[in-house]
Protein backbone atom coordinates (compact mmCIF):
# COMPACT_ATOMS: atom_id res chain seq x y z
CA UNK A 1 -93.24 119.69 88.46
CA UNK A 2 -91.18 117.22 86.48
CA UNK A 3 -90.04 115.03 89.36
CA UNK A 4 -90.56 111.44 89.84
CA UNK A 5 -92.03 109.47 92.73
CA UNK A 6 -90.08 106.29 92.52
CA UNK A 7 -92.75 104.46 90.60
CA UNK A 8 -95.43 105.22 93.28
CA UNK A 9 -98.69 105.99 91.33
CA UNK A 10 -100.25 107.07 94.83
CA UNK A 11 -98.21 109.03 96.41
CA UNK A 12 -100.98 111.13 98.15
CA UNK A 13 -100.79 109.41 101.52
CA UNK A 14 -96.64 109.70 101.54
CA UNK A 15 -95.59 112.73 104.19
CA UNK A 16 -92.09 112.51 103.27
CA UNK A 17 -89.66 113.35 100.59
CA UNK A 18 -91.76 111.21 98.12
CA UNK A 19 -94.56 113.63 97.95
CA UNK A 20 -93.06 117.17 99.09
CA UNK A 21 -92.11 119.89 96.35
CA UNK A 22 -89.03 121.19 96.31
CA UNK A 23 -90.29 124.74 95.67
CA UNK A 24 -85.96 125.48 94.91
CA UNK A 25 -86.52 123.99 91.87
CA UNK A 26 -89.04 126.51 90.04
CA UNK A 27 -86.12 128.62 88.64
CA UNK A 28 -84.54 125.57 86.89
CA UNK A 29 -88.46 124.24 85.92
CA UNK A 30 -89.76 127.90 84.90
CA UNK A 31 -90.46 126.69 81.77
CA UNK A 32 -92.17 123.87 82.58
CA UNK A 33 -93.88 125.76 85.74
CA UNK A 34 -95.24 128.14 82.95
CA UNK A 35 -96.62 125.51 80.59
CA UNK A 36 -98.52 124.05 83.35
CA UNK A 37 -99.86 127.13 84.47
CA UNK A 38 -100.68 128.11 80.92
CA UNK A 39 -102.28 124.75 80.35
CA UNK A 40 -104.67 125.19 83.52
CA UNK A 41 -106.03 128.77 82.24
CA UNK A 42 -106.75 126.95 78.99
CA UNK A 43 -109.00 124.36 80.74
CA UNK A 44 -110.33 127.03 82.47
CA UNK A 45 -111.58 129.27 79.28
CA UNK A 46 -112.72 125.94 77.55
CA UNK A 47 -115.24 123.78 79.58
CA UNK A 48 -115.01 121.36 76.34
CA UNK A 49 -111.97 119.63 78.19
CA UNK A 50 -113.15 119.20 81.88
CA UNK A 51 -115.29 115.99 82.15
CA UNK A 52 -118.39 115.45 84.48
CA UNK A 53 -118.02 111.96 83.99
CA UNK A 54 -115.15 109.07 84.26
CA UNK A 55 -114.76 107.30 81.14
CA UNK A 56 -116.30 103.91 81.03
CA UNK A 57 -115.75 101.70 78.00
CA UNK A 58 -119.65 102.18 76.87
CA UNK A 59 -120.61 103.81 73.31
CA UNK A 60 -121.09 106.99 72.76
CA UNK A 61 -124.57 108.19 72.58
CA UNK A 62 -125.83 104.89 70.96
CA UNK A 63 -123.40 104.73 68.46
CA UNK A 64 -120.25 101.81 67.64
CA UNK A 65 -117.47 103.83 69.15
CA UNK A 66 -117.04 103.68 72.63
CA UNK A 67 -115.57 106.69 74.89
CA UNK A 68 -112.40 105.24 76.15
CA UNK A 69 -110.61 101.69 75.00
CA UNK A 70 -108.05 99.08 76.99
CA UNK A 71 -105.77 97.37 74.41
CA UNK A 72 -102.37 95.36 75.21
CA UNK A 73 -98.80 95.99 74.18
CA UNK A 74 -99.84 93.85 70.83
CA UNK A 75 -102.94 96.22 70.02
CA UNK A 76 -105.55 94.03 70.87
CA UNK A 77 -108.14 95.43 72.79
C-alpha cells in the first residue's frame, strides 16, 4: 500500500522489486493498511458500488447524461 511503481500502470507481469510488497512496511502504513481494509468491507455491505459493467461513454437509461466522460486538461470533452 502507498508505494509507487515507477510510472508503470501494468505492473502485473513484473516478478521483481516493481511488483513485490514489502510486507515490513505495514507497521509504518497501519493506517493506511486499515483504511483500505475498511474501505473493502464497505464495498462489501453495499453492492451499490461494485459494477457489473465497464463504463462506456453511452447515456444513461435513455436519458442526456452519459455514465462516464473523457475531457482534456482545458475541460473540453
Amino acid at each position: 500500500m502507498g508505494r509507487t511503481q515507477e510510472g508503470n500502470n501494468n505492473a502485473y507481469c513484473q516478478d521483481n522489486e516493481l511488483s513485490w510488497l514489502d510486507w515490513n512496511l505495514q507497521n509504518s502504513n497501519a493506517d493506511l493498511l486499515d483504511f483500505t481494509r475498511q474501505l473493502i468491507h464497505f464495498r462489501r455491505r453495499h453492492p451499490v458500488f461494485r459494477r457489473r459493467r465497464w463504463f462506456q461513454g453511452q447515456a444513461i437509461h435513455g436519458s442526456a447524461v452519459s455514465d462516464i466522460g473523457w475531457y482534456n486538461s482545458d475541460g473540453v470533452k
